[in-house]
N, C-alpha and C. Protein backbone atom coordinates (compact mmCIF):
# COMPACT_ATOMS: atom_id res chain seq x y z
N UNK A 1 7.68 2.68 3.14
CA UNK A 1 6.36 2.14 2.75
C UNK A 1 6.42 0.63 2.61
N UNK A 2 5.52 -0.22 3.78
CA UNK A 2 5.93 -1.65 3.18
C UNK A 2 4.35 -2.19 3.23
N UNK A 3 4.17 -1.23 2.10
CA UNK A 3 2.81 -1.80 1.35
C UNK A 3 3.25 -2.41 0.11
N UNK A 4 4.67 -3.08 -0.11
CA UNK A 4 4.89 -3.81 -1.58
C UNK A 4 4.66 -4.76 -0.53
N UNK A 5 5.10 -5.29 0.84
CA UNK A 5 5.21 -6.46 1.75
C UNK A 5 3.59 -7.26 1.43
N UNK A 6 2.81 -6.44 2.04
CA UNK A 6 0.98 -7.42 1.30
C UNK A 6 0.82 -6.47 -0.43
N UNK A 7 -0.37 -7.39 -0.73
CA UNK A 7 -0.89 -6.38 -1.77
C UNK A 7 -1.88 -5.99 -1.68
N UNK A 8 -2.06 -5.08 -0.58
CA UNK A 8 -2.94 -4.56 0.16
C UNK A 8 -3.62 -3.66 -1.16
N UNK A 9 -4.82 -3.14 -1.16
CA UNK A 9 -5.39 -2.15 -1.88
C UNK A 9 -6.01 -1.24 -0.90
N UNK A 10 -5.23 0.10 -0.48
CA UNK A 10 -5.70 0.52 0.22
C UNK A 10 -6.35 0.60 1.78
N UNK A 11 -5.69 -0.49 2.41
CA UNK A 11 -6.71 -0.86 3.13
C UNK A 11 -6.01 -0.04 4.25
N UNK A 12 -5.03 0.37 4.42
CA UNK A 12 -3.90 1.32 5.28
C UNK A 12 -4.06 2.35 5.00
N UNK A 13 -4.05 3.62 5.60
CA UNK A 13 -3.69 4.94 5.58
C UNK A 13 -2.76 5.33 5.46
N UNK A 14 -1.45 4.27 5.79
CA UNK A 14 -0.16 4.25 5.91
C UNK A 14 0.31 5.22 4.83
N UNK A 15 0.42 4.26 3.68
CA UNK A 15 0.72 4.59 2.52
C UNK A 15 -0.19 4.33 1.16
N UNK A 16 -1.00 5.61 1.55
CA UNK A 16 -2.62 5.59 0.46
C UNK A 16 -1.60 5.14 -1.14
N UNK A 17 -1.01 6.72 -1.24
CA UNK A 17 -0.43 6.12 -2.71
C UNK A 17 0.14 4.99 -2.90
N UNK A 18 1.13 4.73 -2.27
CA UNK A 18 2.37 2.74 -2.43
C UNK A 18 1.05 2.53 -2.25
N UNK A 19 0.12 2.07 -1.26
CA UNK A 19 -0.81 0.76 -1.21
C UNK A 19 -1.22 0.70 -2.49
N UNK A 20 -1.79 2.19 -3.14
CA UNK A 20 -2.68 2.20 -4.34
C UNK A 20 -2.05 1.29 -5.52
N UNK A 21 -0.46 1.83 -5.71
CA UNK A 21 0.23 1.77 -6.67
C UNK A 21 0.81 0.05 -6.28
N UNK A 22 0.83 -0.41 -5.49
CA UNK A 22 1.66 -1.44 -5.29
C UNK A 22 2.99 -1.46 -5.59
N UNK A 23 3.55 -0.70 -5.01
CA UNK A 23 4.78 -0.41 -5.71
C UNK A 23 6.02 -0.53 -4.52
């Protein structure tokens, strides 16, 4: 999951939860 890489909110399907969580 490299939704910690932006601090995306969601904006990916990728990784709904990591994006959510920023984690």
């Amino acid at each position: 999951a490299r939704a910690k890489g932006r601090g995306n909110r969601i904006v990916k399907p990728t990784c709904h939860v990591y994006v959510t969580v920023g984690n």
